[in-house]
N, C-alpha and C. Protein backbone atom coordinates (compact mmCIF):
# COMPACT_ATOMS: atom_id res chain seq x y z
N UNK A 1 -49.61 16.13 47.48
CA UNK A 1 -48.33 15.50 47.71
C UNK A 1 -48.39 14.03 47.30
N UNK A 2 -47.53 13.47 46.64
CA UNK A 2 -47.37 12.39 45.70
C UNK A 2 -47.03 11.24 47.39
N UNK A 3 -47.96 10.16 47.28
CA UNK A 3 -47.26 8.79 48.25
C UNK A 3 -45.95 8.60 47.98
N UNK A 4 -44.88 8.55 49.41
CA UNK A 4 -43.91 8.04 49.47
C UNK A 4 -43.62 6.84 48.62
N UNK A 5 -45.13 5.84 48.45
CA UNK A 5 -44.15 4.67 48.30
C UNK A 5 -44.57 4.31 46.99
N UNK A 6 -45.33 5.31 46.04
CA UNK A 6 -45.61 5.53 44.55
C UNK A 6 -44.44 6.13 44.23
N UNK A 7 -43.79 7.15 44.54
CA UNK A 7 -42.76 7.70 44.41
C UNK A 7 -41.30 6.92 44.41
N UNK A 8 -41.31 5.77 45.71
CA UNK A 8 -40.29 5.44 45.44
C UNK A 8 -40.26 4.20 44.13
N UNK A 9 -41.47 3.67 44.24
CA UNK A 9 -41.68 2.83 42.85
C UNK A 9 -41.12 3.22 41.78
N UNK A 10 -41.62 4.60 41.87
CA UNK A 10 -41.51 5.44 39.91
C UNK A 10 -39.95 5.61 40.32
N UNK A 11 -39.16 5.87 41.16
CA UNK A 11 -37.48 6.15 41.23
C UNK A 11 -36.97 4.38 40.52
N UNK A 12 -37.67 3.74 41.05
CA UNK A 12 -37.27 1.91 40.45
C UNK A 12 -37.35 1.95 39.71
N UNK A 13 -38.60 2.39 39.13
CA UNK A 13 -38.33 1.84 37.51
C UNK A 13 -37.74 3.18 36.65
N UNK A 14 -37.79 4.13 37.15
CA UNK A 14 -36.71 5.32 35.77
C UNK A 14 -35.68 4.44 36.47
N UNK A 15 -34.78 3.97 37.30
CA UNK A 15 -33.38 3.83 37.59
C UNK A 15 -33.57 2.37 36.96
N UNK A 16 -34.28 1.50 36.93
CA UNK A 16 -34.24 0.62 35.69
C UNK A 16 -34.47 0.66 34.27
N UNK A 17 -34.97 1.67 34.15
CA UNK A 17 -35.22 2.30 32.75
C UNK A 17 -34.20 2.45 32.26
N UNK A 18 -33.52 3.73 32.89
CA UNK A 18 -31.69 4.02 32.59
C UNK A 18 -31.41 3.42 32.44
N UNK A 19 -31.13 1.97 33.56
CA UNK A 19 -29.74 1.44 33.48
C UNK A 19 -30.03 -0.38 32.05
N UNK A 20 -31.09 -0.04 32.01
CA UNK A 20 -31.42 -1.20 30.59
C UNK A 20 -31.48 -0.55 29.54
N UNK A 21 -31.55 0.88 29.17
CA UNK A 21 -30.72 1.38 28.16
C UNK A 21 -29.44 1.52 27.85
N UNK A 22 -28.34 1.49 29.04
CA UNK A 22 -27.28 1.94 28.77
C UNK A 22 -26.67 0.21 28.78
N UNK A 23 -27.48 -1.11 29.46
CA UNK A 23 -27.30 -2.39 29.48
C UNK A 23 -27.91 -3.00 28.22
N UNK A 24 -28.17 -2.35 26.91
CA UNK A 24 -28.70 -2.63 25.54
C UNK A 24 -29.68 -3.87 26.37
N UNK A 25 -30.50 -3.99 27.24
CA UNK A 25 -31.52 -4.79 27.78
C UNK A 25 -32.19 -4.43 27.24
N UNK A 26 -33.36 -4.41 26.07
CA UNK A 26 -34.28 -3.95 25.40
C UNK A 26 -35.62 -4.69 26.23
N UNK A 27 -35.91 -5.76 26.41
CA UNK A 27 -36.87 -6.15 27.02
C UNK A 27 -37.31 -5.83 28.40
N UNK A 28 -35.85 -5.00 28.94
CA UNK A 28 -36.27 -4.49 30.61
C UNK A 28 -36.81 -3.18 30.44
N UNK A 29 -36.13 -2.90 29.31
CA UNK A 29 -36.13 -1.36 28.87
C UNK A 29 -37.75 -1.30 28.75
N UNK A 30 -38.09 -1.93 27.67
CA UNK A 30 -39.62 -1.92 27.43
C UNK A 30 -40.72 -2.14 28.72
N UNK A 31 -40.29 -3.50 29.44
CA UNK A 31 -40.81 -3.63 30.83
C UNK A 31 -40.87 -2.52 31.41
N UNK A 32 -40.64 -1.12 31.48
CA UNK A 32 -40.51 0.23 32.37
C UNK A 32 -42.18 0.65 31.85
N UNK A 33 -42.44 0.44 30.74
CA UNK A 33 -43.65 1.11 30.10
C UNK A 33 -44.57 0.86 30.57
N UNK A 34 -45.67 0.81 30.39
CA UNK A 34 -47.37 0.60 30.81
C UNK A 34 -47.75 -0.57 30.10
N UNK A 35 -48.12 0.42 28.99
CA UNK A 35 -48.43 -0.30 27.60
C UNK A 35 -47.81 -0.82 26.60
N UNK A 36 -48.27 0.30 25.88
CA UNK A 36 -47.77 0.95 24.19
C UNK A 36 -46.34 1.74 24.28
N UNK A 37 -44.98 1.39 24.52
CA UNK A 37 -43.61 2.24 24.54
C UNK A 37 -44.19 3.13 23.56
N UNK A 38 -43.82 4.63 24.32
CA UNK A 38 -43.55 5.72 23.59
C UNK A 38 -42.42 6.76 23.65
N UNK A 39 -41.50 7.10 22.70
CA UNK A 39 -40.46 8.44 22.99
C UNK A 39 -40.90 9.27 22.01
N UNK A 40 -40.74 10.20 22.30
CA UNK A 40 -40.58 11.88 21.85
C UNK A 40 -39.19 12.24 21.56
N UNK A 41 -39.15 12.63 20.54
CA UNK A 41 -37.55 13.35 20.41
C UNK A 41 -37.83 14.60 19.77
N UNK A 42 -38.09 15.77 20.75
CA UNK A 42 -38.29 17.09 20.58
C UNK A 42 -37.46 17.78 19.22
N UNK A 43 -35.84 17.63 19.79
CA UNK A 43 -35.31 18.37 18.82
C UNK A 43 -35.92 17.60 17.14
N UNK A 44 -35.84 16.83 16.79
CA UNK A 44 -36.22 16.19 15.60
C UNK A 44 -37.87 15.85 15.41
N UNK A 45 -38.57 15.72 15.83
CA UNK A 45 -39.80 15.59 15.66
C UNK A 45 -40.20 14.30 15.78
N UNK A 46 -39.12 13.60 15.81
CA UNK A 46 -39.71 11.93 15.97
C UNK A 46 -40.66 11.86 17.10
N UNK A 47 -41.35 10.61 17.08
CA UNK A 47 -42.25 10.30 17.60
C UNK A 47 -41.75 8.61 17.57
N UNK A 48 -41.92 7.76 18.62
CA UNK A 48 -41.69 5.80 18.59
C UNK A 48 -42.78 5.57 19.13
N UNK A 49 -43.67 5.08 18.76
CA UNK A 49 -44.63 4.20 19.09
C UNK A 49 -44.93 2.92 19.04
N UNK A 50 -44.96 2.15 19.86
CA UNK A 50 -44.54 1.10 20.16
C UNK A 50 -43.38 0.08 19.80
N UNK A 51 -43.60 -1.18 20.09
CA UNK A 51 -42.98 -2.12 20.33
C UNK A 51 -41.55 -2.08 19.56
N UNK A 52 -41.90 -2.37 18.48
CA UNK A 52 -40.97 -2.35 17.03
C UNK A 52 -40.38 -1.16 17.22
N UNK A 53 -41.02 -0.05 17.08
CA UNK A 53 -40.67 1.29 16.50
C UNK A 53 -39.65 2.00 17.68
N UNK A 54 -40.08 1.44 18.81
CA UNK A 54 -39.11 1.75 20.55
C UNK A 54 -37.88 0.97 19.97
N UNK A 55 -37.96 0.08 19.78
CA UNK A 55 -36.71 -0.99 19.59
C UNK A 55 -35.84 -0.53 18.73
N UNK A 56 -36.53 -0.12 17.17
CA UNK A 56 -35.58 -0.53 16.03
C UNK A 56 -34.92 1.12 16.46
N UNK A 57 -35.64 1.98 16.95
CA UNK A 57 -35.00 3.58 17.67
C UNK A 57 -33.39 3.20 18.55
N UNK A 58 -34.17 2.54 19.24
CA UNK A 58 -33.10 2.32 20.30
C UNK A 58 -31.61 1.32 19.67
N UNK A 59 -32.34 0.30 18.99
CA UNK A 59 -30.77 -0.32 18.20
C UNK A 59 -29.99 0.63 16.91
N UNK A 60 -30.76 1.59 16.34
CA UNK A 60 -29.94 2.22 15.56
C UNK A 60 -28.80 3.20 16.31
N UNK A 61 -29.62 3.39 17.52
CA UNK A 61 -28.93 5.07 18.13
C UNK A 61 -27.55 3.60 19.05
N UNK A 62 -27.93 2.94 19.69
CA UNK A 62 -26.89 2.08 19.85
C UNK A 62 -25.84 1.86 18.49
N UNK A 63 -26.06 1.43 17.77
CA UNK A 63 -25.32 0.88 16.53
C UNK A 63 -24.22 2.26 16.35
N UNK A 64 -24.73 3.39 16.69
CA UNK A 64 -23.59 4.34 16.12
C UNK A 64 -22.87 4.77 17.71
N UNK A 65 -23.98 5.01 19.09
CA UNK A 65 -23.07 4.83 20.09
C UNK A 65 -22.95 3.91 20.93
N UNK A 66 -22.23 2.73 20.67
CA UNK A 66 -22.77 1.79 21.68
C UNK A 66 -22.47 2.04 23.32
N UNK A 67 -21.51 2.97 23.76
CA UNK A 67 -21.62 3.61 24.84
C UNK A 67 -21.99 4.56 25.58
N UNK A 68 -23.60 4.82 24.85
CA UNK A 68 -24.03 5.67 25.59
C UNK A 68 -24.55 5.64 26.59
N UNK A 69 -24.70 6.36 27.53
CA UNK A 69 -24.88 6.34 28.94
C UNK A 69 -25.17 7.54 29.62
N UNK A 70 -25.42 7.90 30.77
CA UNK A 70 -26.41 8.72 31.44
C UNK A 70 -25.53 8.86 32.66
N UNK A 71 -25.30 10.06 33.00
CA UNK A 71 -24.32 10.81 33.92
C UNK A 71 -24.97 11.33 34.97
N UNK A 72 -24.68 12.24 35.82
CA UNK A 72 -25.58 12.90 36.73
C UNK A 72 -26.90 13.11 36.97
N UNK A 73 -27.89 11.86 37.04
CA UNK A 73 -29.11 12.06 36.48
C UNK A 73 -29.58 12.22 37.97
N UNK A 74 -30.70 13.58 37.82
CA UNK A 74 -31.54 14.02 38.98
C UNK A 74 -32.73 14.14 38.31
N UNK A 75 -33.85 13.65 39.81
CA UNK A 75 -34.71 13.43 39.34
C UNK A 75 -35.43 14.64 39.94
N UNK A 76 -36.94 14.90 39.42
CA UNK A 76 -37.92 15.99 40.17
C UNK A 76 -39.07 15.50 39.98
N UNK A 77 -39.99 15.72 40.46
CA UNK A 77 -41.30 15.36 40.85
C UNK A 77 -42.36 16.47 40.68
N UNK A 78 -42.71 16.37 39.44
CA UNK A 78 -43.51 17.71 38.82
C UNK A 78 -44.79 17.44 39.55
N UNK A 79 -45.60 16.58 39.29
CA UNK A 79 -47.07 16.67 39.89
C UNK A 79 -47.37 15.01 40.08
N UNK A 80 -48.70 14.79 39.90
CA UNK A 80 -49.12 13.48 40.48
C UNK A 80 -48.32 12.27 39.30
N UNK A 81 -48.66 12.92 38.09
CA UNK A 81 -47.91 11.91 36.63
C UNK A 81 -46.48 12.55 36.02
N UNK A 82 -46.23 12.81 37.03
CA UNK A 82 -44.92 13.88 36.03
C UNK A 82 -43.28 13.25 36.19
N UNK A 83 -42.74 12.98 36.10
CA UNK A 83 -40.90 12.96 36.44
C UNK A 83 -39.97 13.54 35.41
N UNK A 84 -39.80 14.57 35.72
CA UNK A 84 -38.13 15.22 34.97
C UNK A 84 -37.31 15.07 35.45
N UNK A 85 -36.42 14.72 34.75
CA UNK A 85 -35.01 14.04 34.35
C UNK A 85 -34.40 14.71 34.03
N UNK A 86 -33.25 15.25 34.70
CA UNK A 86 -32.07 15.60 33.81
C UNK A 86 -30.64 14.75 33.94
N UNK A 87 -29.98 14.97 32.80
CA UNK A 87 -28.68 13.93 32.98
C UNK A 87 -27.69 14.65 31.80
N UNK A 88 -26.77 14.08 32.51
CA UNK A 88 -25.87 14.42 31.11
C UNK A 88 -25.61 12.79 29.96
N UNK A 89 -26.10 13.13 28.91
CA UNK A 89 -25.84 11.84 27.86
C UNK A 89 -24.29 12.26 26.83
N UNK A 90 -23.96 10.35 27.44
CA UNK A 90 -22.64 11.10 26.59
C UNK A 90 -22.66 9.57 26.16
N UNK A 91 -21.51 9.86 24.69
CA UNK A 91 -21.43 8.44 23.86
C UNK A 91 -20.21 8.65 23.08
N UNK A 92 -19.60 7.66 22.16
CA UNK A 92 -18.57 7.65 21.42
C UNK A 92 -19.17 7.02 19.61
N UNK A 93 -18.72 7.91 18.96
CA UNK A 93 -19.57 7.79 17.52
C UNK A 93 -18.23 6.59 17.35
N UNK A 94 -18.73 5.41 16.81
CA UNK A 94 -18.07 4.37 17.05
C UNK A 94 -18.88 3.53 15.86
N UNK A 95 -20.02 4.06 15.19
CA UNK A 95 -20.71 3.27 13.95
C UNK A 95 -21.26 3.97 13.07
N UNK A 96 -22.02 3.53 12.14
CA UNK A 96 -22.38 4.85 11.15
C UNK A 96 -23.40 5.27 11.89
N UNK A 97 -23.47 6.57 11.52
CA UNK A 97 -24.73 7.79 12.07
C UNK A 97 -25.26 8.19 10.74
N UNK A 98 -26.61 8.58 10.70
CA UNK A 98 -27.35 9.08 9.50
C UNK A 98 -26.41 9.00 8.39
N UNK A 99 -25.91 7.56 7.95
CA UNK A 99 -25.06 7.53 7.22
C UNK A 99 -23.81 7.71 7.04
N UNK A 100 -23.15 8.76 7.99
CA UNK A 100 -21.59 9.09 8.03
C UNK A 100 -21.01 8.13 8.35
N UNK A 101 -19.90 7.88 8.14
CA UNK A 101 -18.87 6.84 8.91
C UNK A 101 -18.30 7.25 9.92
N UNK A 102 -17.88 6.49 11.16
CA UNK A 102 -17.54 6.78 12.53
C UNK A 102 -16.98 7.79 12.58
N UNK A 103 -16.29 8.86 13.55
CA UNK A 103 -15.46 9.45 13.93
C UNK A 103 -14.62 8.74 15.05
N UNK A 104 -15.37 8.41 16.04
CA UNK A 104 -14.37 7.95 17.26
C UNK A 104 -14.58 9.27 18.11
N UNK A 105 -15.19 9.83 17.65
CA UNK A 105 -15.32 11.52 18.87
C UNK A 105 -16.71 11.18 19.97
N UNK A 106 -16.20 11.43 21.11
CA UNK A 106 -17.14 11.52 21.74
C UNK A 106 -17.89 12.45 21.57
N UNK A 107 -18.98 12.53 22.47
CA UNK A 107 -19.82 13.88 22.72
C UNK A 107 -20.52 13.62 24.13
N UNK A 108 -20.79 14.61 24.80
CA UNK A 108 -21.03 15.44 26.22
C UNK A 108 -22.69 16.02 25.91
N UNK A 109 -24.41 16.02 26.27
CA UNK A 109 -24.93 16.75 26.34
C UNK A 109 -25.81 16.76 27.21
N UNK A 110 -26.31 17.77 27.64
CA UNK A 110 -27.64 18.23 29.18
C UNK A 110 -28.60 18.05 28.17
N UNK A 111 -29.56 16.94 28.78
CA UNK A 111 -30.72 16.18 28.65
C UNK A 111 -32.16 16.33 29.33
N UNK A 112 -32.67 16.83 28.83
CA UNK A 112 -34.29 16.83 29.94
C UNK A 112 -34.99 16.06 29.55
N UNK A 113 -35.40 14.82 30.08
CA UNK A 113 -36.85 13.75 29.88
C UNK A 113 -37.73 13.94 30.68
N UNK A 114 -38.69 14.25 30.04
CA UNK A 114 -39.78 14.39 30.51
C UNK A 114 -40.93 12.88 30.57
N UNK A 115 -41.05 12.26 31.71
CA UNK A 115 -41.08 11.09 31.74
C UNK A 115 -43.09 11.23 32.52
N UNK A 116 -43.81 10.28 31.47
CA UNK A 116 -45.28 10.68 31.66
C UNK A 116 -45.34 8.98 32.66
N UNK A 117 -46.62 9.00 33.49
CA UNK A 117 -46.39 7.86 34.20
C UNK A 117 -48.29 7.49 35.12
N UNK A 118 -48.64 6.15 34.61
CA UNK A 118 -49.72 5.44 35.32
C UNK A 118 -49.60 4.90 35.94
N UNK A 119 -49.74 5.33 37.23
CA UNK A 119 -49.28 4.45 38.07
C UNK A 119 -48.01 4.41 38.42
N UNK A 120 -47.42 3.03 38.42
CA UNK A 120 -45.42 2.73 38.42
C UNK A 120 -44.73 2.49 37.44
N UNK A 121 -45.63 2.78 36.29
CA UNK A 121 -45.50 2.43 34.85
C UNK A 121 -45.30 3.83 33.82
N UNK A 122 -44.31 3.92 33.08
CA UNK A 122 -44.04 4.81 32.49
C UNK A 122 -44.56 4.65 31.11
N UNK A 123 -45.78 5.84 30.29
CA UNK A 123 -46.68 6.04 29.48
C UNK A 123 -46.06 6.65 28.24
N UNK A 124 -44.82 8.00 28.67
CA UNK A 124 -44.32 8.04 27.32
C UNK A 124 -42.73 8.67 28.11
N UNK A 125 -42.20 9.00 27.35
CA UNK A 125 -40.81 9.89 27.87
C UNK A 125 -40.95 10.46 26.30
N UNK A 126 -40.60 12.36 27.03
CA UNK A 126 -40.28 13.42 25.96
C UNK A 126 -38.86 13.68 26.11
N UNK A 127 -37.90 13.56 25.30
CA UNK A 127 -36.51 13.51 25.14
C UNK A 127 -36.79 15.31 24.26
N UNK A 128 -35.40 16.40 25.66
CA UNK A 128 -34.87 17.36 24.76
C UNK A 128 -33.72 17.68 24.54
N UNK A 129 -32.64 17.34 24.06
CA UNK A 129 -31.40 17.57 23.89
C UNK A 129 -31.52 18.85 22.44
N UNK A 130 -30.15 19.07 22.56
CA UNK A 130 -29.48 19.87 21.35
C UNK A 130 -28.87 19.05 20.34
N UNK A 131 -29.44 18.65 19.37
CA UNK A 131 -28.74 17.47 18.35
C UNK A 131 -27.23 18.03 17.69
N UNK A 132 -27.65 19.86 17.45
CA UNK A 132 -26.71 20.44 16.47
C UNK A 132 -25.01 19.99 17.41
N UNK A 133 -25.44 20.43 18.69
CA UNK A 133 -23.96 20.46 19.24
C UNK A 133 -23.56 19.11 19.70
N UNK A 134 -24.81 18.20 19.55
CA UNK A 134 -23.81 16.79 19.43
C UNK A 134 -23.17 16.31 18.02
N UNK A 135 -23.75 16.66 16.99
CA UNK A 135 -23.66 16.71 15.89
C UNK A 135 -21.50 17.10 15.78
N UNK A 136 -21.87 18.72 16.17
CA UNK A 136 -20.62 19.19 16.32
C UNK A 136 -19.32 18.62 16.90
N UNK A 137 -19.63 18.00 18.55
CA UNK A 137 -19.29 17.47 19.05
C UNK A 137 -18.51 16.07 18.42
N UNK A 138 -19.10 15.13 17.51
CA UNK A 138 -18.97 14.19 16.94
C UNK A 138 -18.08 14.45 15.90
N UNK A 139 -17.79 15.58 15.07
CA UNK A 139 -17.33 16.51 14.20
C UNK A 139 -18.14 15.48 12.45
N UNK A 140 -19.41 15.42 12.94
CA UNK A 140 -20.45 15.57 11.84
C UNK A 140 -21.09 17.00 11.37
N UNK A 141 -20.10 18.12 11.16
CA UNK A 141 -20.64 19.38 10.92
C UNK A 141 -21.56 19.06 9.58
N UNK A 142 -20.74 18.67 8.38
CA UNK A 142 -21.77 18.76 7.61
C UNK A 142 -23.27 17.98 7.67
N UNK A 143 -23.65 17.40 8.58
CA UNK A 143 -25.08 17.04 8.99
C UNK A 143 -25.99 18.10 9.91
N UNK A 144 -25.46 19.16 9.87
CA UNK A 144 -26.01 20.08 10.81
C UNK A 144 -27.29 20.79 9.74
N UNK A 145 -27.37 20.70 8.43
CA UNK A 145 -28.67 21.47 7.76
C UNK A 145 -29.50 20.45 8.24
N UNK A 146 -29.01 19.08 8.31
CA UNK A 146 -30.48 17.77 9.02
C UNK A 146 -31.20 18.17 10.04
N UNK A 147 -30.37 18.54 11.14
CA UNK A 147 -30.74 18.38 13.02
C UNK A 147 -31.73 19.37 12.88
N UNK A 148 -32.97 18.86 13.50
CA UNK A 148 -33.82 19.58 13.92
C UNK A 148 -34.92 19.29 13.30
N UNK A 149 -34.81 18.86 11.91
CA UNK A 149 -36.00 18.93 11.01
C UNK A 149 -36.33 17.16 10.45
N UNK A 150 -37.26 16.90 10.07
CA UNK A 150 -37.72 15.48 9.49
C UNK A 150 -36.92 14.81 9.27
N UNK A 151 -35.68 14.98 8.43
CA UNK A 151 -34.83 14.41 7.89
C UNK A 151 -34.06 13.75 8.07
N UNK A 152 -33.59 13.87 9.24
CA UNK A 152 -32.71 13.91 10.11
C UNK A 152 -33.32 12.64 11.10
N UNK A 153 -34.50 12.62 11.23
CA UNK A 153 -35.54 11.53 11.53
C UNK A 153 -35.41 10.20 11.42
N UNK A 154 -35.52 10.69 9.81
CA UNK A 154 -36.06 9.40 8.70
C UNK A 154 -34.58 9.36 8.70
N UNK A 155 -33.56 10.13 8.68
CA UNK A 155 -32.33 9.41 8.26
C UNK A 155 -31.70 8.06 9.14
N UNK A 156 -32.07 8.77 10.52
CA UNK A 156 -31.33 8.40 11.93
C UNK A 156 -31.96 6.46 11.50
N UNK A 157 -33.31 6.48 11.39
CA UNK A 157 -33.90 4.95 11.06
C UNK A 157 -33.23 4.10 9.80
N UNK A 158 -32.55 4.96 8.94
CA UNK A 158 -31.75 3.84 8.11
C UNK A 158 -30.80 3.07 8.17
């Protein structure tokens, strides 16, 4: 059984984690980490490793939603290093995305982070969403041969 008061630490900093992502705070955002910032983005294969690479992730995916934000987020307590996350992420395509020009469509999706942790310090977060049906959602259909695969990756960083 995980200490009460390790536990309530790690609730501080994911609930500061969140809320300096959705506050484009990049430096609080990073402050959540250990070390070396790391994300996972399952559906696409990306990988951010560190400093730069957390950042320039996080200002592109801003640049196309700048209102994205995190809805019903519950937390669980897998084992001694573990926290899953679920939430609903929702945003308004409001800038270019892998190149397209805005829509103005929102999108709605159920999120699992899988959030790795030393201590009170968070080591990596594994992000799994469905890209295709935000994709859809956004009414970027024709980007749907991208989602899922490399491309779609390397595009999202231009």
């Amino acid at each position: 059984m995980m200490d009460p008061e390790l536990k309530s630490r790690r609730q501080a900093v994911l609930k500061e984690h969140f809320d300096s992502e959705v506050d484009h705070d990049w430096e609080a955002c990073l402050a959540t980490f250990k070390d070396v910032p790391r994300y996972e983005i399952v559906a696409t294969g990306q990988i951010h490793e560190g400093r730069d690479e957390v950042l320039a992730y996080h200002q592109a995916q801003r640049a196309a939603f700048p209102d994205q934000r995190h809805e019903n987020v519950r937390m669980h307590f897998a084992d001694d290093d573990t926290v899953i996350c679920e939430f609903d992420l929702l945003g308004t395509n409001t800038g270019e995305f892998l190149g397209a020009a805005p829509t103005g469509r929102a999108f709605r999706l159920a999120v699992i982070a899988v959030f790795t942790f030393d201590g009170d310090r968070i080591t990596n977060e594994r992000v799994y969403l469905d890209g295709a049906s935000m994709l859809r959602q956004i009414g970027h259909e024709e980007l749907l041969p991208l989602a899922g695969v490399e491309e779609f990756a390397a595009a999202q960083l231009q």
